[in-house]
Protein backbone atom coordinates (compact mmCIF):
# COMPACT_ATOMS: atom_id res chain seq x y z
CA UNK A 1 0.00 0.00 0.00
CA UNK A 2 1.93 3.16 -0.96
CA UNK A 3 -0.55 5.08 -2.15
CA UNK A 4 0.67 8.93 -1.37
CA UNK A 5 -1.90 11.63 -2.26
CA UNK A 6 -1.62 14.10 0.59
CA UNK A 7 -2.80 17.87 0.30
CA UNK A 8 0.09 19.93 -1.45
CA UNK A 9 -0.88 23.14 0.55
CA UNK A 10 -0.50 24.58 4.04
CA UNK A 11 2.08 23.25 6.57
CA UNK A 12 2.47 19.66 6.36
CA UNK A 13 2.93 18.76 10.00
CA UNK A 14 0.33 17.02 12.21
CA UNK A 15 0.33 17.21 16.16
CA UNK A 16 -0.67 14.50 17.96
CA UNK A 17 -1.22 15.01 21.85
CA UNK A 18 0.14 12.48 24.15
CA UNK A 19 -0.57 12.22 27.61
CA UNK A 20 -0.69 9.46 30.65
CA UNK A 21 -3.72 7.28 29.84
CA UNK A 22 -4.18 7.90 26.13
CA UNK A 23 -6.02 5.32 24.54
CA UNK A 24 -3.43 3.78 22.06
CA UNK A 25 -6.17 2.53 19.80
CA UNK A 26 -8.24 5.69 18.97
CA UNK A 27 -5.62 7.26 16.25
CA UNK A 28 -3.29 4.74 14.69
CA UNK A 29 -4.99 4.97 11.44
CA UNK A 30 -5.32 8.93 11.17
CA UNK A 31 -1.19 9.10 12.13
CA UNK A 32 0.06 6.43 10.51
CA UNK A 33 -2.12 7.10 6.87
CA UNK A 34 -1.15 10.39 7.05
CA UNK A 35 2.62 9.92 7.40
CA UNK A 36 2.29 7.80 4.15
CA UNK A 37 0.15 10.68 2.69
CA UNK A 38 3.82 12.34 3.50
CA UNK A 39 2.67 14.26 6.44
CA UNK A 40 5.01 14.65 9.65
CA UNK A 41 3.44 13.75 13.17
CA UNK A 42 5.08 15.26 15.92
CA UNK A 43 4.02 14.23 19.22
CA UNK A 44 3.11 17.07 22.08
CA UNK A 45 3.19 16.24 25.80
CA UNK A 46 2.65 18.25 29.04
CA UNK A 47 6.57 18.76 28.89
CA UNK A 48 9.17 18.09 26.13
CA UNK A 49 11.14 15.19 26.53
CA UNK A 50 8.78 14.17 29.57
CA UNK A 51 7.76 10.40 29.02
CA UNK A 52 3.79 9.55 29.45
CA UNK A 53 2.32 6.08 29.45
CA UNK A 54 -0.56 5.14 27.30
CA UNK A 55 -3.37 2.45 28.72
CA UNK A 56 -1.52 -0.46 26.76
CA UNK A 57 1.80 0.46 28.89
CA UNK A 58 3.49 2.19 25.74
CA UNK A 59 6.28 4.53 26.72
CA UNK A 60 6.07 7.71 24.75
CA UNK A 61 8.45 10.56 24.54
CA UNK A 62 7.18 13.94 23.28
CA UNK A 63 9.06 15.68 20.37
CA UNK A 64 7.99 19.22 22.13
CA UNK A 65 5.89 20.22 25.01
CA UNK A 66 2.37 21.96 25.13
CA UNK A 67 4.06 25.48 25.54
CA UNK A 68 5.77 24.90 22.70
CA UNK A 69 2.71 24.16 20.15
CA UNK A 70 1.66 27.22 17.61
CA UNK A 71 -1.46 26.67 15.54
CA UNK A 72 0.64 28.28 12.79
CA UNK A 73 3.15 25.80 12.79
CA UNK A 74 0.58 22.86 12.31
CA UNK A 75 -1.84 21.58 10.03
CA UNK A 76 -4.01 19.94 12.42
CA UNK A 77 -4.05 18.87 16.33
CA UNK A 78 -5.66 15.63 17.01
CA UNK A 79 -6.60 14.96 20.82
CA UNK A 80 -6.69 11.13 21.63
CA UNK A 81 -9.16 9.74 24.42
CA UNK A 82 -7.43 9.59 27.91
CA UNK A 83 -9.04 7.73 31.07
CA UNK A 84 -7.58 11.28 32.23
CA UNK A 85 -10.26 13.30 30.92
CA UNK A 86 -13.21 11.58 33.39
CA UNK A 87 -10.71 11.91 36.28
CA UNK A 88 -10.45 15.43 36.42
CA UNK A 89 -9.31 18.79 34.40
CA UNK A 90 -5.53 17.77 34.58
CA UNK A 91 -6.19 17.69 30.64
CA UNK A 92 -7.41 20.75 30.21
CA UNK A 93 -4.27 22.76 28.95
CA UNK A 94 -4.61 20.49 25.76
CA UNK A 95 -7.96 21.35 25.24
CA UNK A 96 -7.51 25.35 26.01
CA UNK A 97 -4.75 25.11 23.55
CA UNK A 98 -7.60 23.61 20.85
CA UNK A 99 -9.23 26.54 21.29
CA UNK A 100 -6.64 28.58 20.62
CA UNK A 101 -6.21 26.13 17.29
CA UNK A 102 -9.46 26.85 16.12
CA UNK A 103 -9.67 30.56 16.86
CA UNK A 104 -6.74 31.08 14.47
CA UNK A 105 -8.24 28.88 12.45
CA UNK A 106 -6.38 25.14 12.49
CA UNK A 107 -8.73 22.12 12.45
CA UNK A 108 -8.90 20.22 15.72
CA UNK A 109 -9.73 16.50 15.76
CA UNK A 110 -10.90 14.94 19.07
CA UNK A 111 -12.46 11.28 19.90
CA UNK A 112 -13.44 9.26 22.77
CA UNK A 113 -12.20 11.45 26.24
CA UNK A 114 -11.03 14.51 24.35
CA UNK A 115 -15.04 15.03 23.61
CA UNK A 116 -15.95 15.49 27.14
CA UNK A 117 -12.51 17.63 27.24
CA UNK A 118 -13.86 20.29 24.39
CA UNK A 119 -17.32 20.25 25.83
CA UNK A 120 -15.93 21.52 29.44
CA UNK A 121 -14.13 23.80 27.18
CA UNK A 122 -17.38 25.02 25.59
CA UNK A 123 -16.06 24.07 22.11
CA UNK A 124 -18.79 22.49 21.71
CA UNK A 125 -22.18 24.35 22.78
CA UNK A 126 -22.37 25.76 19.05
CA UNK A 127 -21.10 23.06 16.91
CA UNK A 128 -22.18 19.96 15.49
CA UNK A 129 -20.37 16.64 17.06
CA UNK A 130 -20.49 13.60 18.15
CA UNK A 131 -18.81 11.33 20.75
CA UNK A 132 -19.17 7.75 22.51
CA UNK A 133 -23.10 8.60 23.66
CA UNK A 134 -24.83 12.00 24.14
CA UNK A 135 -25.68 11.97 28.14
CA UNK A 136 -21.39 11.02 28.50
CA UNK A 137 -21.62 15.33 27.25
CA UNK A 138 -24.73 15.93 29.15
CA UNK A 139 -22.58 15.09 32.84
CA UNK A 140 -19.93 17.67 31.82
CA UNK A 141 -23.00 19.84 32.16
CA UNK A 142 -22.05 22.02 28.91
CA UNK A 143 -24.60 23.72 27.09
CA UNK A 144 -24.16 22.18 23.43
CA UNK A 145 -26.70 18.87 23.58
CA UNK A 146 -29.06 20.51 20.43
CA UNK A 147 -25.78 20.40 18.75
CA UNK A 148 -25.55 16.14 19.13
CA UNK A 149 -25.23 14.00 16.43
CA UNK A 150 -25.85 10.28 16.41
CA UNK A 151 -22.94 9.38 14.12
CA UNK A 152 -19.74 7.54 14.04
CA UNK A 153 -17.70 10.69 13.06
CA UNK A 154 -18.54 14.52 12.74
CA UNK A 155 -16.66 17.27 10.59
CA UNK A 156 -18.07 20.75 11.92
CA UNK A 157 -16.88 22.87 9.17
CA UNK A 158 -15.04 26.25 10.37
CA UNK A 159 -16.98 29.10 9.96
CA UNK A 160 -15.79 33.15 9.83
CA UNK A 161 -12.35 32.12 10.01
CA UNK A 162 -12.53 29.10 12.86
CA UNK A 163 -10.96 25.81 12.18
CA UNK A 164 -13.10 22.67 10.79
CA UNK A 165 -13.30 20.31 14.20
CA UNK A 166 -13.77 16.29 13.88
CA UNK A 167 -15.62 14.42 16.45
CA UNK A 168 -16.16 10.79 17.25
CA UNK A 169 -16.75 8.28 19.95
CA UNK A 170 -14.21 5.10 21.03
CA UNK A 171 -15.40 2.73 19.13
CA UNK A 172 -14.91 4.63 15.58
CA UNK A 173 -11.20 5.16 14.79
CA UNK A 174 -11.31 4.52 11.21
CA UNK A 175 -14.68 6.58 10.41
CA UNK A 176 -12.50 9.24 12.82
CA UNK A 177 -9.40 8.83 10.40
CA UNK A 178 -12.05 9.81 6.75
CA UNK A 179 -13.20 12.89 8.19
CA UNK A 180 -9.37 13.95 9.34
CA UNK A 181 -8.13 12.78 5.61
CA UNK A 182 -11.48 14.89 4.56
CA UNK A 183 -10.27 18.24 6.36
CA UNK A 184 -6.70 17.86 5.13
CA UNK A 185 -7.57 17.14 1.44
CA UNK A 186 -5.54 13.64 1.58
CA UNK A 187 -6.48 10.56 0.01
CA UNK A 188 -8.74 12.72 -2.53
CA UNK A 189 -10.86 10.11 -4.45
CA UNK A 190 -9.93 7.18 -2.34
CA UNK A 191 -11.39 7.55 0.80
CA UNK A 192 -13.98 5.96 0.16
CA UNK A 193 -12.12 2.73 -0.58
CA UNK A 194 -9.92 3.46 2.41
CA UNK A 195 -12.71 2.92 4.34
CA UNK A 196 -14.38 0.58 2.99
CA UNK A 197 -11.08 -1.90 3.01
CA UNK A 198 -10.73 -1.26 7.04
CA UNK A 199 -14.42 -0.77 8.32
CA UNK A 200 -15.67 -3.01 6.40
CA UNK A 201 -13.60 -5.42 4.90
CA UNK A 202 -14.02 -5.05 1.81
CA UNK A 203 -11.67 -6.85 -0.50
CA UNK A 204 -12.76 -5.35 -3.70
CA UNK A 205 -11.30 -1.88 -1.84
CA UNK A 206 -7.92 -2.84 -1.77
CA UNK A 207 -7.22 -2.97 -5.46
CA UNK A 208 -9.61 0.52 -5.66
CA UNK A 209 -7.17 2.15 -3.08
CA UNK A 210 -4.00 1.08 -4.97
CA UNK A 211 -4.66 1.72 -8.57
């Protein structure tokens, strides 16, 4: 599979927050198709050089620290889930620095944990979105429920001058991975085969997605 058809515009380097208790399954597709769409993921901890631990017991050293992040420098910030996020607001520098992302107009992707993050936030009280189950958002107590969607992923498309912002719950890392590829203009006329060869299994995908 080297099929490489990435956006040609706009800075081509993806940040991907890491933090004790990320969930290690929620963004291996989005990071790992989007280094072959020739995209560079840098990783972004609480401190550079400070190692966190994800739930499988994966060791992770950040490339820079939160302090160190600039929307301007990035194409896109994706927030994993983190068992962190229901445990308190130790989390919520990432998700004050997504604000400042979208404000200056970077898309923001979020899933699982990092939902509940943005809606504490209020990031989410005027935007469409998604996550695991609506009343998991309703016990942050924000004020964006009319804004719920019953989906596996959402794209809220930025409006006068605010980044696009993806949405989606646990189970739903691949349908989370289209709508990043989506925002970023990668994998243009193939997504749909992308995602039919890993969410569903579809064999007759494969030779759709390499041709």
């Amino acid at each position: 599979m080297g099929t490489n058809t990435g956006s040609s515009t706009g800075p081509k380097t993806v940040h991907l927050a890491v933090y004790d208790t990320l969930a290690d399954w929620e963004t291996g597709h989005t990071t790992a198709w989007l280094a072959r769409a020739g995209y560079t993921v840098r990783t972004v901890g609480p401190v550079a050089g400070e190692p966190v631990t994800t739930i499988g017991g994966l060791r992770i050293v950040p490339d820079l620290g939160l302090a160190d992040l600039r929307p301007e420098d990035s194409a896109l910030l994706i927030l994993p889930g983190a068992d962190a996020y229901d445990e308190g607001d130790a989390l919520a520098p990432f998700t004050a620095r997504a604000a400042a992302f979208l404000d200056a107009g970077v898309p923001v992707a979020a899933i699982c944990g990092a939902t509940a993050g943005l809606a504490k936030e209020g990031l989410l009280d005027d935007r469409p979105h998604t996550s695991a189950v609506s009343f998991y958002l309703d016990a942050t107590g924000y004020q964006g429920g009319e804004h719920y969607v019953d989906a596996d992923a959402v794209t809220s498309e930025g409006v006068d001058g605010t980044g696009a912002l993806v949405t989606a719950g646990p189970t739903e890392p691949v349908a989370f991975a289209r709508e990043v590829f989506a925002v970023l203009g990668a994998y243009e006329g193939k997504r749909d085969a992308w995602y039919r060869l890993f969410h569903d299994s579809d064999p007759a995908a494969f030779a759709e997605l390499n041709s």
